[in-house]
N, C-alpha and C. Protein backbone atom coordinates (compact mmCIF):
# COMPACT_ATOMS: atom_id res chain seq x y z
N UNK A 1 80.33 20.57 -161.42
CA UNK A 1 81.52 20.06 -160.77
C UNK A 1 82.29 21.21 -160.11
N UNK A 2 82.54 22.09 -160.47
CA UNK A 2 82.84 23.32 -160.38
C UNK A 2 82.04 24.21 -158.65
N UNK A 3 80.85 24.32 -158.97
CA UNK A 3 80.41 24.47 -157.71
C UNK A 3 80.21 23.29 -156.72
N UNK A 4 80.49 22.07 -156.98
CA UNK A 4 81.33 21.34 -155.79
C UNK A 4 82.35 21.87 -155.49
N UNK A 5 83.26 21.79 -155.98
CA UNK A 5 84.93 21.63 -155.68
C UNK A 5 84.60 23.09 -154.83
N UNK A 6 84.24 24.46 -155.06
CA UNK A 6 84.15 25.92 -154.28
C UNK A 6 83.48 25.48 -153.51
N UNK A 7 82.06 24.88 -153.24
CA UNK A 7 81.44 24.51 -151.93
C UNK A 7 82.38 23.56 -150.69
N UNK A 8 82.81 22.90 -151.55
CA UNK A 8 83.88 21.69 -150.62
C UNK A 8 85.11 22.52 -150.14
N UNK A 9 85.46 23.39 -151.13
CA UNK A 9 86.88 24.14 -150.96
C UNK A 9 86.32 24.99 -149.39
N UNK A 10 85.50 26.03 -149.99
CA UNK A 10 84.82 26.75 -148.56
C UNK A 10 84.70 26.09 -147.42
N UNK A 11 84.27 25.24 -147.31
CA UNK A 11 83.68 23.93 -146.25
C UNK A 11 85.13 23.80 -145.44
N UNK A 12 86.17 22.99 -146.37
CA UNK A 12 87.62 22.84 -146.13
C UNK A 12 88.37 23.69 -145.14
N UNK A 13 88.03 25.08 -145.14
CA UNK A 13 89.16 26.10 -145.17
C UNK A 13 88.64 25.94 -143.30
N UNK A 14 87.43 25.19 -142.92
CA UNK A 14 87.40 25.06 -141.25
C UNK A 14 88.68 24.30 -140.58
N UNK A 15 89.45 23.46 -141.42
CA UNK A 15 90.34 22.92 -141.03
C UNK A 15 90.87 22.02 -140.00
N UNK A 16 91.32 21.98 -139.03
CA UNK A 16 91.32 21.14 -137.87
C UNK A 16 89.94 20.95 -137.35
N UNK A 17 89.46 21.90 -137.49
CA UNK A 17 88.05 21.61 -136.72
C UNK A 17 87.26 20.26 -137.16
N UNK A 18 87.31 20.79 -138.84
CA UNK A 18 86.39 19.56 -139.37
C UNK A 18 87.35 18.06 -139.21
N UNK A 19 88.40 18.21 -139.41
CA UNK A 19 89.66 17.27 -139.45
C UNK A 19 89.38 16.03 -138.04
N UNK A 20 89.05 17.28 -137.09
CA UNK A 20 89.11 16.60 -135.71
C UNK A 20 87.26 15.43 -135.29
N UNK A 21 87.00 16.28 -136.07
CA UNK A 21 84.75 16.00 -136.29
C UNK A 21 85.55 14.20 -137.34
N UNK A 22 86.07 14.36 -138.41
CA UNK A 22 86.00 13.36 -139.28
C UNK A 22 86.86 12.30 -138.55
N UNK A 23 87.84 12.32 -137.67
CA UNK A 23 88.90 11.43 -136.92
C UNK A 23 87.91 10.42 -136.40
N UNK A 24 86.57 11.10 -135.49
CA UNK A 24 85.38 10.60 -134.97
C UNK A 24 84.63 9.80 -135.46
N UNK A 25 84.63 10.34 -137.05
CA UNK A 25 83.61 9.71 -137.92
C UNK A 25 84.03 8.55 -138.28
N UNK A 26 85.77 8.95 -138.55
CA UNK A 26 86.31 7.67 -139.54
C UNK A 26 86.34 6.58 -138.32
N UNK A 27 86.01 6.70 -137.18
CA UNK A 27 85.95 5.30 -136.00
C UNK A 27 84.95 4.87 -136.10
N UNK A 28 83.91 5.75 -135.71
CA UNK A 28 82.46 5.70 -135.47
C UNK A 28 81.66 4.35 -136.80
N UNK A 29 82.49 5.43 -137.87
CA UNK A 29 81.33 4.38 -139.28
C UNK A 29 82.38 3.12 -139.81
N UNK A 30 83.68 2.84 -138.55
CA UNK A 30 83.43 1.57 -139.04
C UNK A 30 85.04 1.86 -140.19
N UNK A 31 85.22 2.81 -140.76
CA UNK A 31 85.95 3.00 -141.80
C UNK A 31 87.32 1.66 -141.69
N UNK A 32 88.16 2.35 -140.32
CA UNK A 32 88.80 1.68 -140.04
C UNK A 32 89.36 -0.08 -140.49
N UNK A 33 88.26 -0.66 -140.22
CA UNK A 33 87.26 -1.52 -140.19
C UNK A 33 88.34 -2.40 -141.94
N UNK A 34 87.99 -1.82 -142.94
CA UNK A 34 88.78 -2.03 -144.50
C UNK A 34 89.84 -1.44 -144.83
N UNK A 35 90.00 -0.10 -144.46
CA UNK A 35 91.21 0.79 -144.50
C UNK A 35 91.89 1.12 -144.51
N UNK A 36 91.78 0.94 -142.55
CA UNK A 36 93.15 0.63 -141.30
C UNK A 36 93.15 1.62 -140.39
N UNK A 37 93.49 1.56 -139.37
CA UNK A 37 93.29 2.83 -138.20
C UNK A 37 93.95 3.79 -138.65
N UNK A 38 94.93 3.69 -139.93
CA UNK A 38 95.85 4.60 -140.07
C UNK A 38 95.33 5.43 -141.73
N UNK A 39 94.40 4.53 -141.97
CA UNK A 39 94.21 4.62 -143.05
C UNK A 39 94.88 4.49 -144.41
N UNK A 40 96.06 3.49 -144.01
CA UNK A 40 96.61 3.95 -144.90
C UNK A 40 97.18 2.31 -144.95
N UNK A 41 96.93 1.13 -144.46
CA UNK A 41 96.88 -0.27 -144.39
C UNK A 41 95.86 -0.52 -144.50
N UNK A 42 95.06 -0.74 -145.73
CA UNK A 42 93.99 -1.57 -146.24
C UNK A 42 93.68 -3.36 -145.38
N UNK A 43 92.59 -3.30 -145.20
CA UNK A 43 92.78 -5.08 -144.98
C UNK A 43 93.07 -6.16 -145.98
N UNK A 44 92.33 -5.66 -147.00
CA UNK A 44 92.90 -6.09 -148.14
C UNK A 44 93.35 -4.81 -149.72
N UNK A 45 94.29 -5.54 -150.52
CA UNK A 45 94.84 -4.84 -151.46
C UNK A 45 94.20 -4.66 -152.47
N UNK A 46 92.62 -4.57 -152.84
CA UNK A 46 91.79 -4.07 -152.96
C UNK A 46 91.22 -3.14 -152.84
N UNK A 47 91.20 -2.97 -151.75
CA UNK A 47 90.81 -1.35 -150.97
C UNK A 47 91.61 -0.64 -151.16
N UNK A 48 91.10 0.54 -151.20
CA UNK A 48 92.46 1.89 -151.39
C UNK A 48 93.06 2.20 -149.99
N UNK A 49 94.14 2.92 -150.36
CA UNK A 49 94.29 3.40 -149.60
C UNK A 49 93.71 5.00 -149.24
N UNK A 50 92.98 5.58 -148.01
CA UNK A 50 92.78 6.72 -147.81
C UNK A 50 93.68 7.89 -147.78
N UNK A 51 94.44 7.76 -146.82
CA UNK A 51 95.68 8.53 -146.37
C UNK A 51 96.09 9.61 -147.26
N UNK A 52 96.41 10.66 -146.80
CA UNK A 52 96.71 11.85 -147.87
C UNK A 52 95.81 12.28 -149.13
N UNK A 53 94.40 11.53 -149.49
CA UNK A 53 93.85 11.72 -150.48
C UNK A 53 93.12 13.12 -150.02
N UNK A 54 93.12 13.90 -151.50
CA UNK A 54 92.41 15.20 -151.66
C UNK A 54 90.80 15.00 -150.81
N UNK A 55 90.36 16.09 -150.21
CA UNK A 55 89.39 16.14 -149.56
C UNK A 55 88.67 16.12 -150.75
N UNK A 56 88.47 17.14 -151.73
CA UNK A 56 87.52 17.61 -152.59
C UNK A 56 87.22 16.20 -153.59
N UNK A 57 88.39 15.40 -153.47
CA UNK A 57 88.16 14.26 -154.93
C UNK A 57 87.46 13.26 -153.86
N UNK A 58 87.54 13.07 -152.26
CA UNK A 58 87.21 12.11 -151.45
C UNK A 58 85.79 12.87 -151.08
N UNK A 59 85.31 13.72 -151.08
CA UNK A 59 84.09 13.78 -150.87
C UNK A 59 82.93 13.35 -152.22
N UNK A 60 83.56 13.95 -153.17
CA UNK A 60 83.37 13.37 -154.91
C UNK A 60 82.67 12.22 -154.32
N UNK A 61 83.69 11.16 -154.11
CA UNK A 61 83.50 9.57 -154.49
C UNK A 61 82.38 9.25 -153.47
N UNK A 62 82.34 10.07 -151.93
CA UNK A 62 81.32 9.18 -150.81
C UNK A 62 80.40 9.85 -151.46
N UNK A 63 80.17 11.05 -152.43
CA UNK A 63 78.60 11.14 -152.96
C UNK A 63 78.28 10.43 -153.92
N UNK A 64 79.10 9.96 -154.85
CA UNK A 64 78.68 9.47 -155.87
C UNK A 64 78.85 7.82 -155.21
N UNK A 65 79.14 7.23 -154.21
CA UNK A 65 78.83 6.51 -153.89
C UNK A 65 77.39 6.32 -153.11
N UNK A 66 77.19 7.16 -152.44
CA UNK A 66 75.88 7.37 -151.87
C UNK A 66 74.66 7.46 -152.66
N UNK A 67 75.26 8.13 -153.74
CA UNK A 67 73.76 8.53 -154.78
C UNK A 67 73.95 6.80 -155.65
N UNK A 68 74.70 5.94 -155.71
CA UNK A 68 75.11 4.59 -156.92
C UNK A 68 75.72 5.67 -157.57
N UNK A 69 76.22 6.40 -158.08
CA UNK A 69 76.73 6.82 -159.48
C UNK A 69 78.29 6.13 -159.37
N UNK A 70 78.68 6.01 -158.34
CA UNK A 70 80.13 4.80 -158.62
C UNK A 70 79.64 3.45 -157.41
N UNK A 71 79.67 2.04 -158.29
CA UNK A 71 79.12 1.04 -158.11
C UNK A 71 80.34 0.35 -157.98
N UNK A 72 81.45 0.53 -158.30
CA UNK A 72 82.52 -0.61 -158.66
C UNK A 72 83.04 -0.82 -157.48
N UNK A 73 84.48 -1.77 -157.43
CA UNK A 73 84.95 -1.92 -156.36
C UNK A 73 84.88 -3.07 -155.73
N UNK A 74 85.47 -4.15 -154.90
CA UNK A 74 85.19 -4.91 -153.99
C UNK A 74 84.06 -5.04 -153.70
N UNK A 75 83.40 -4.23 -152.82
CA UNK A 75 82.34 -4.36 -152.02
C UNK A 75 80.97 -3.51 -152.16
N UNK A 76 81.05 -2.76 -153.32
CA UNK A 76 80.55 -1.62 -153.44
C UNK A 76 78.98 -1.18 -152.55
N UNK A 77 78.21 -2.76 -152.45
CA UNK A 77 77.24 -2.16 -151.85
C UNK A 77 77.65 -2.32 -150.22
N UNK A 78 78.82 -2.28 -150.09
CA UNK A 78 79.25 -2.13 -148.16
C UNK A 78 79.61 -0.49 -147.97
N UNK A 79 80.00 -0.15 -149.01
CA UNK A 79 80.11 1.45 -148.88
C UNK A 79 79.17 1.82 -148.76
N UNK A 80 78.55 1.98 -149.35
CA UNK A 80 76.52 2.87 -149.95
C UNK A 80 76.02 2.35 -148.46
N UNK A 81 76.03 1.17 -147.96
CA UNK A 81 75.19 0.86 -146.81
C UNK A 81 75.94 2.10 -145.89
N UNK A 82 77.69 2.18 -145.35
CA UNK A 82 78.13 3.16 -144.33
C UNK A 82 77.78 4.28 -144.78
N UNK A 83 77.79 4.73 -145.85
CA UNK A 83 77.87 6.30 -146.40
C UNK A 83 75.97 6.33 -146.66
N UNK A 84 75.04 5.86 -146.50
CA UNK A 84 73.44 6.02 -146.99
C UNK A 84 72.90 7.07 -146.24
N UNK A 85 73.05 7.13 -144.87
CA UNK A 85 72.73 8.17 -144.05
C UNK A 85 73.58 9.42 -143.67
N UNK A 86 74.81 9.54 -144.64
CA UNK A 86 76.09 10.07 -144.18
C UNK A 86 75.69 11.46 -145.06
N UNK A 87 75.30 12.94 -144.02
CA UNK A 87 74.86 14.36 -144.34
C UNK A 87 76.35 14.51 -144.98
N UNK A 88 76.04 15.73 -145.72
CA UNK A 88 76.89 16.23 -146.93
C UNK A 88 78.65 16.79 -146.17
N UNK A 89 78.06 17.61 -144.76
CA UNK A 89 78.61 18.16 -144.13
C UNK A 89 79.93 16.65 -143.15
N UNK A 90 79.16 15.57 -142.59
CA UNK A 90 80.22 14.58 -142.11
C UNK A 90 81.27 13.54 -143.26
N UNK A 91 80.39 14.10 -144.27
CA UNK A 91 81.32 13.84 -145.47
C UNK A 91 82.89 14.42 -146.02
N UNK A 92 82.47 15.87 -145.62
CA UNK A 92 83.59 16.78 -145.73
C UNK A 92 84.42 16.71 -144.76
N UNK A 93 83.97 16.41 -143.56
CA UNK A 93 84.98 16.11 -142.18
C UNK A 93 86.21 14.92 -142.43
N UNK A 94 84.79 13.84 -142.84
CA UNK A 94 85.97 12.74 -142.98
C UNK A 94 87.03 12.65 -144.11
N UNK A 95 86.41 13.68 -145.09
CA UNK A 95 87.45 14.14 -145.92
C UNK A 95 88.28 14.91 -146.20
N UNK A 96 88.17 15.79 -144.62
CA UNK A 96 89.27 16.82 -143.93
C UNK A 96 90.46 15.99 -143.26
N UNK A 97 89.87 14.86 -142.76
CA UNK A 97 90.68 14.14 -141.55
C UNK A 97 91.45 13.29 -142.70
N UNK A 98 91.31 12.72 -143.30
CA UNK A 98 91.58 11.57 -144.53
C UNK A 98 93.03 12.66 -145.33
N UNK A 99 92.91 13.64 -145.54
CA UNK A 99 93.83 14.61 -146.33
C UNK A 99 94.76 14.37 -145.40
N UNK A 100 94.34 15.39 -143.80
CA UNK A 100 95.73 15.30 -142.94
C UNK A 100 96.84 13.85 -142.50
N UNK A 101 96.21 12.57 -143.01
CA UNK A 101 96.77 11.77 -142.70
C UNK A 101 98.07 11.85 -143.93
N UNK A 102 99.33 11.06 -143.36
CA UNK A 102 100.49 10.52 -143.97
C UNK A 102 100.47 9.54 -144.59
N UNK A 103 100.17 9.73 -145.96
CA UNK A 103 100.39 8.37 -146.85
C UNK A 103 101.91 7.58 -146.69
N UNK A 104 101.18 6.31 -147.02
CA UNK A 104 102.53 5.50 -147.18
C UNK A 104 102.58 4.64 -148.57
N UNK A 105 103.87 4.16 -149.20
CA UNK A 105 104.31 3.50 -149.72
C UNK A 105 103.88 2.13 -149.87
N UNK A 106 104.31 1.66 -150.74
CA UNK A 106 104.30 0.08 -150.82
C UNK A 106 105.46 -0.35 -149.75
N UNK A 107 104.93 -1.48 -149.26
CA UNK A 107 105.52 -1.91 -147.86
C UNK A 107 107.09 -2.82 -148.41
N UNK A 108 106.51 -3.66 -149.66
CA UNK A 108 107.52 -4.24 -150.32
C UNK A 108 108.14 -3.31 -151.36
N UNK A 109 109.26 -3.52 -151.83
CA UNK A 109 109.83 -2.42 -153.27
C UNK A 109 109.33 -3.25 -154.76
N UNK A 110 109.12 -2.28 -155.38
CA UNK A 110 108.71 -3.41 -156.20
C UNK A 110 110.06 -3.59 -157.72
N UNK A 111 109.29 -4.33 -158.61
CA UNK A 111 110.91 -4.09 -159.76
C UNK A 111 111.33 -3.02 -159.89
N UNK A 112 112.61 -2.63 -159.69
CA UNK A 112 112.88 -1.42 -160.43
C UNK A 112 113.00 -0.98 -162.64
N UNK A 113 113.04 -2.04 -162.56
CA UNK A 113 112.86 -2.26 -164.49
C UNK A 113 111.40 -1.93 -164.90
N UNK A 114 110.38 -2.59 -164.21
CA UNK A 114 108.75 -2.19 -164.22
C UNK A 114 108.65 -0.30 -163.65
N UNK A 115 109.35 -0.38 -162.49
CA UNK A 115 109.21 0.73 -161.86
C UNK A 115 109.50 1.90 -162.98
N UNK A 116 110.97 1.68 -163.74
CA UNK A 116 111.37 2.76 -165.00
C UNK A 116 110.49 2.60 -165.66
N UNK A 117 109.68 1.60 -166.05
CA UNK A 117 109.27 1.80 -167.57
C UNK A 117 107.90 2.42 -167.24
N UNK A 118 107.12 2.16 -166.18
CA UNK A 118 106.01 2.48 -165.93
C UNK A 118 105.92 3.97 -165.72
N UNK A 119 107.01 5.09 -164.84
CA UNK A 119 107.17 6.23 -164.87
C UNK A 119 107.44 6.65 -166.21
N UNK A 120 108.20 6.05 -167.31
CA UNK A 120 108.24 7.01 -168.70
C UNK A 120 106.37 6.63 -169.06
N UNK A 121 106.00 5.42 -168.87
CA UNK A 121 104.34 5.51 -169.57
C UNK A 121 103.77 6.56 -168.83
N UNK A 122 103.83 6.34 -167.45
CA UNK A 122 103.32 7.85 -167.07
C UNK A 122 102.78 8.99 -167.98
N UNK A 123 104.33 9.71 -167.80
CA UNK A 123 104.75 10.49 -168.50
C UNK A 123 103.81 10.56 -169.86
N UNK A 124 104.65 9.67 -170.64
CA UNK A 124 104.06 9.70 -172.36
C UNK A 124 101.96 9.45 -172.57
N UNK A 125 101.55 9.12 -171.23
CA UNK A 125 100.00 8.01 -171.88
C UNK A 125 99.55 9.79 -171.13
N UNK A 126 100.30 10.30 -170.56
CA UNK A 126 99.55 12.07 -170.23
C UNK A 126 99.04 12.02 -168.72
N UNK A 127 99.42 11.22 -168.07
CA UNK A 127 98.49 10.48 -166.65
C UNK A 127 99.05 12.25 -166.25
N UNK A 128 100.68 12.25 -165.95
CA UNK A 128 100.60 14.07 -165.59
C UNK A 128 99.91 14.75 -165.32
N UNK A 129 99.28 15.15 -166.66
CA UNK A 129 98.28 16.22 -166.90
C UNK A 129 97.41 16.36 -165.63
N UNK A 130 96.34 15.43 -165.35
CA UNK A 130 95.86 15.39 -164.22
C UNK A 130 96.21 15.47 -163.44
N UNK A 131 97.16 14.16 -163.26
CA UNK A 131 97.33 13.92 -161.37
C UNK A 131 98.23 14.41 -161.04
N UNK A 132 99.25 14.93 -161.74
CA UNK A 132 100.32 15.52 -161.39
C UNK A 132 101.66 14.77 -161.78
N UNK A 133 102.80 15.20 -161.37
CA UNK A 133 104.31 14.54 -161.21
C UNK A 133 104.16 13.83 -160.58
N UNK A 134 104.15 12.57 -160.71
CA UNK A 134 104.19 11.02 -160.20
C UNK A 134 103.13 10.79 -159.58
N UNK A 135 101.83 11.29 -159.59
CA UNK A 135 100.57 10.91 -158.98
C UNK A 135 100.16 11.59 -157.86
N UNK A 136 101.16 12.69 -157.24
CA UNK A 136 101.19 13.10 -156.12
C UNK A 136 100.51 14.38 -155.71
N UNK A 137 100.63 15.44 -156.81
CA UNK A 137 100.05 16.60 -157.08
C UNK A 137 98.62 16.43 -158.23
N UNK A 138 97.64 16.29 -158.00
CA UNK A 138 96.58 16.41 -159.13
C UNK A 138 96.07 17.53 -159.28
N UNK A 139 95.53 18.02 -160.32
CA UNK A 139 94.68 19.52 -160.12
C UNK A 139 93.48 18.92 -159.76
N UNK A 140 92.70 20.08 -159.84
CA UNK A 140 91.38 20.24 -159.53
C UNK A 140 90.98 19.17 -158.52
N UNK A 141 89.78 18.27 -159.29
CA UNK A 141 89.27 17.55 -157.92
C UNK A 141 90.12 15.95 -158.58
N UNK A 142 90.75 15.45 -158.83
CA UNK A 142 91.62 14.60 -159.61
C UNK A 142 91.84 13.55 -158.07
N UNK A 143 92.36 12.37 -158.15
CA UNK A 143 92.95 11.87 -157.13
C UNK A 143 93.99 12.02 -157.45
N UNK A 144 94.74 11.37 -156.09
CA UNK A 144 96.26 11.07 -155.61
C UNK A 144 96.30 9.81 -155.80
N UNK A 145 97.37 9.39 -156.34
CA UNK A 145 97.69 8.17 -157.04
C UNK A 145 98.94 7.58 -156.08
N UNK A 146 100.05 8.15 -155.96
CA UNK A 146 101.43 8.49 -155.32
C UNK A 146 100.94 7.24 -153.99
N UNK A 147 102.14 6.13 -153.89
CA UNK A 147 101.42 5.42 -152.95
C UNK A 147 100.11 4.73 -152.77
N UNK A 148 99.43 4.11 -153.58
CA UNK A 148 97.98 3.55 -153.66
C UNK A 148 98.65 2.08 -154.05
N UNK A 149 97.74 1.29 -153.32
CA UNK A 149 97.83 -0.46 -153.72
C UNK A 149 97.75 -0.34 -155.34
N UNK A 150 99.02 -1.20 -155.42
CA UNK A 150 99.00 -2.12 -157.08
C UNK A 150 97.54 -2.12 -157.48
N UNK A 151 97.02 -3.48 -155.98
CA UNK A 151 96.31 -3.84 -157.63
C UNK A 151 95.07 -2.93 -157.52
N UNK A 152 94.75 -2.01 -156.52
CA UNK A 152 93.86 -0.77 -156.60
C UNK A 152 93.50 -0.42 -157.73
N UNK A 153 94.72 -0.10 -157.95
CA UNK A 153 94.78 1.03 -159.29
C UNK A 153 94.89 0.35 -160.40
N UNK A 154 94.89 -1.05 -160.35
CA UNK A 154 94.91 -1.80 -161.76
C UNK A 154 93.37 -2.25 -161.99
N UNK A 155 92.44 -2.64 -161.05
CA UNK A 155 91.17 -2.61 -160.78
C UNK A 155 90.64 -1.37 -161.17
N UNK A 156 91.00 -0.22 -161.00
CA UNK A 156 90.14 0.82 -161.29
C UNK A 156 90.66 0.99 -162.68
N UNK A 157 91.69 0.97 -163.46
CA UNK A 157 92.17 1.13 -164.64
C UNK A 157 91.43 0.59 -165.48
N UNK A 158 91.40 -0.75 -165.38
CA UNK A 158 90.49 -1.90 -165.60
C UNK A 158 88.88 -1.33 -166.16
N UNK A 159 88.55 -1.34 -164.93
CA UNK A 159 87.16 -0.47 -164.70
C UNK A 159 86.49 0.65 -165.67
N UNK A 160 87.54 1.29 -165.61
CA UNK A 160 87.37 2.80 -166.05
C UNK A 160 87.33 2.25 -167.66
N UNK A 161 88.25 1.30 -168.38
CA UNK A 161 88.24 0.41 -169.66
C UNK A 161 86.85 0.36 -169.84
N UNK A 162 87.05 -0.72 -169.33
CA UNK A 162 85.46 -1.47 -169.38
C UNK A 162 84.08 -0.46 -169.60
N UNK A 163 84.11 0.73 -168.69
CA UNK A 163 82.98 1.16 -168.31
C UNK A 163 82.22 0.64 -166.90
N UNK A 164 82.57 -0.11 -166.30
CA UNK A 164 82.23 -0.57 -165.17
C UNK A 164 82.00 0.75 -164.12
N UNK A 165 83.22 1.47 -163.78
CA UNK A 165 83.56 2.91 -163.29
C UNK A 165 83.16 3.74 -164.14
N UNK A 166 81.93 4.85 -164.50
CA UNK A 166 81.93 5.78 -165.05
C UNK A 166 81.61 7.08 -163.85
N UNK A 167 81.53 7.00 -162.95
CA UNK A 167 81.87 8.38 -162.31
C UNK A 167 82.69 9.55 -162.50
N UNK A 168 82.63 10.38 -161.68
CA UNK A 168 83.45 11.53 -161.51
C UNK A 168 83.63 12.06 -162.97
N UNK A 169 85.70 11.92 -163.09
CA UNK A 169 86.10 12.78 -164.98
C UNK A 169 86.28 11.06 -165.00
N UNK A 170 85.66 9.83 -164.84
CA UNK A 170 86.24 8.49 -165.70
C UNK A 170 86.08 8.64 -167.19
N UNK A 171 85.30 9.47 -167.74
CA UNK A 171 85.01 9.58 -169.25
C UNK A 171 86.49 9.98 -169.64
N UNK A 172 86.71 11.05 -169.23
CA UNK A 172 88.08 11.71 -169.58
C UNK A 172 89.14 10.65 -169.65
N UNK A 173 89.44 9.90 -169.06
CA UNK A 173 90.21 8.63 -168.60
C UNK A 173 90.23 7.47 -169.64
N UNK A 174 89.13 7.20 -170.07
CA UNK A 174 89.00 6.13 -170.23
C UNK A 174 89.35 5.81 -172.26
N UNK A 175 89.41 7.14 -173.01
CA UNK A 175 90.23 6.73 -173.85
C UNK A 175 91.91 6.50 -173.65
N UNK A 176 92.46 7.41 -172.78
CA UNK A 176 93.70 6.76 -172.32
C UNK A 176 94.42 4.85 -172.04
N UNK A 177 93.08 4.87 -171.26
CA UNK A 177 92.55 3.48 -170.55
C UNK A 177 92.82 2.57 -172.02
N UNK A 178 92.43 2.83 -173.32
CA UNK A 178 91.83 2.01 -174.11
C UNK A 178 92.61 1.96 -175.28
N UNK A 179 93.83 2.85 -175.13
CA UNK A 179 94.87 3.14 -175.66
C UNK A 179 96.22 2.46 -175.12
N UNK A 180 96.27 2.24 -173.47
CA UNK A 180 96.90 1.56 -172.87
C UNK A 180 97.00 -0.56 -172.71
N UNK A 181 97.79 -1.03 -173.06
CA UNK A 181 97.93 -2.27 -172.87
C UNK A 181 98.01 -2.52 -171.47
N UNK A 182 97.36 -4.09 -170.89
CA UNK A 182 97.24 -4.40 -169.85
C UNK A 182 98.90 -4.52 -169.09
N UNK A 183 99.74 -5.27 -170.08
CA UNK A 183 101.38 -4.77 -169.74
C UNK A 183 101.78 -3.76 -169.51
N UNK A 184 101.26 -2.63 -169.78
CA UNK A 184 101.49 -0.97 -169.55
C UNK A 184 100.58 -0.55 -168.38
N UNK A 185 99.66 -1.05 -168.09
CA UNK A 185 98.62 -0.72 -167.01
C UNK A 185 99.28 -1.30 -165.82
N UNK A 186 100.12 -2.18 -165.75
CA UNK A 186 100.33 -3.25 -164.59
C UNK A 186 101.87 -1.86 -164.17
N UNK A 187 102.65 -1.99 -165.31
CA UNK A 187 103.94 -1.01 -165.20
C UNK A 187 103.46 0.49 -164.71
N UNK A 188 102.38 0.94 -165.25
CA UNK A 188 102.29 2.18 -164.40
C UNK A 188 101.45 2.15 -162.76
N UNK A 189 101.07 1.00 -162.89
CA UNK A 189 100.41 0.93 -161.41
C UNK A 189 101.79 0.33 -160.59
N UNK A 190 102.58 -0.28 -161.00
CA UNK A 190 104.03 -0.62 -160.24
C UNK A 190 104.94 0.63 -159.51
N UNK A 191 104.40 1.64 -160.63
CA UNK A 191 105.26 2.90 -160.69
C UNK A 191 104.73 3.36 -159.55
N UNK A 192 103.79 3.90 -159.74
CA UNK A 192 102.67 4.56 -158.46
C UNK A 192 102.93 4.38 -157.35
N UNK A 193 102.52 2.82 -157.03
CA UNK A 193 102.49 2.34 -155.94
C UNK A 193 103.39 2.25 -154.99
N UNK A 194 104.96 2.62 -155.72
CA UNK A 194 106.03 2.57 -155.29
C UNK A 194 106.38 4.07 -155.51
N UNK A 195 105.74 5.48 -155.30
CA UNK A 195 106.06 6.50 -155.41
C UNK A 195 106.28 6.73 -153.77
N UNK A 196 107.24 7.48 -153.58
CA UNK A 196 107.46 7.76 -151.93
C UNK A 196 107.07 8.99 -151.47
């Protein structure tokens, strides 16, 4: 994992260049298409949102989508079909271009009573540790949470429970996951989703 994240990091540091190669890509394969031109309006609330996500954790997922090692999701075999022929290198582009974009918010506000309680679970269930202060900062190759569809992140929570999702660190996750009540899963995905 480790010599990913330095190979991807190296790769990265081309910057606009690759940024400008992945803008191409993300038209070309269609991305748009579930996403949003902006990437950051899903067609449906299902889909993640792209926008602002870490290059290094977004190249992660189109390999381990490419290889099956993450199956879950909506549509999962509509990904693997765009990403099957997709070289290591237009991977990193579109996950150059995908970083520089401006995430957005939840379009509606959501409770603010869910919203408090879900930031102290945050906090207390350790989500931090990883992803950072409110989902926004993660270390390593971690996602960005900060702004992602509700029920995204309640689907992958879900997931990661179950075992459905075992990719990437989901192991790491998933006693949290199993420790957490579905009332507490819904409150911290409220939280998130409504991070600005």
């Amino acid at each position: 994992m480790r010599l990913v994240y330095l190979t991807v990091a190296a790769l990265l540091a081309a910057g606009p260049v690759l940024a400008a190669d992945g803008k191409a890509l993300f038209e070309e394969k269609g991305c748009n298409a579930c996403h949003g031109d902006d990437a950051a309006t899903p067609l449906d609330k299902g889909y993640p949102k792209l926008a602002g996500q870490k290059a290094v954790y977004a190249v992660n997922q189109l390999k381990d989508i490419k290889s099956g090692a993450r199956a879950n999701g909506l549509v999962p075999d509509t990904m693997k079909a765009v990403v099957e022929d997709l070289p290591e290198a237009d991977m990193v582009a579109l996950a150059a271009y995908i970083e520089t974009l401006p995430a957005k918010p939840a379009a509606k506000p959501g409770n603010p009573t869910k919203i408090a309680e879900g930031k102290k679970l945050y906090m207390t269930k350790t989500c931090i540790a990883c992803h950072g202060r409110e989902g926004g900062k993660p270390i390593q190759a971690y996602p960005k949470l900060a702004g992602q569809e509700k029920s995204y992140l309640l689907a992958q929570m879900k997931d990661i429970q179950s075992g459905k999702r075992t990719n990437g660190a989901s192991n790491a996750m998933q006693p949290v996951m199993h420790l957490t009540s579905d009332k507490e899963k819904d409150a911290i995905a409220e939280f998130l989703a409504n991070v600005k």
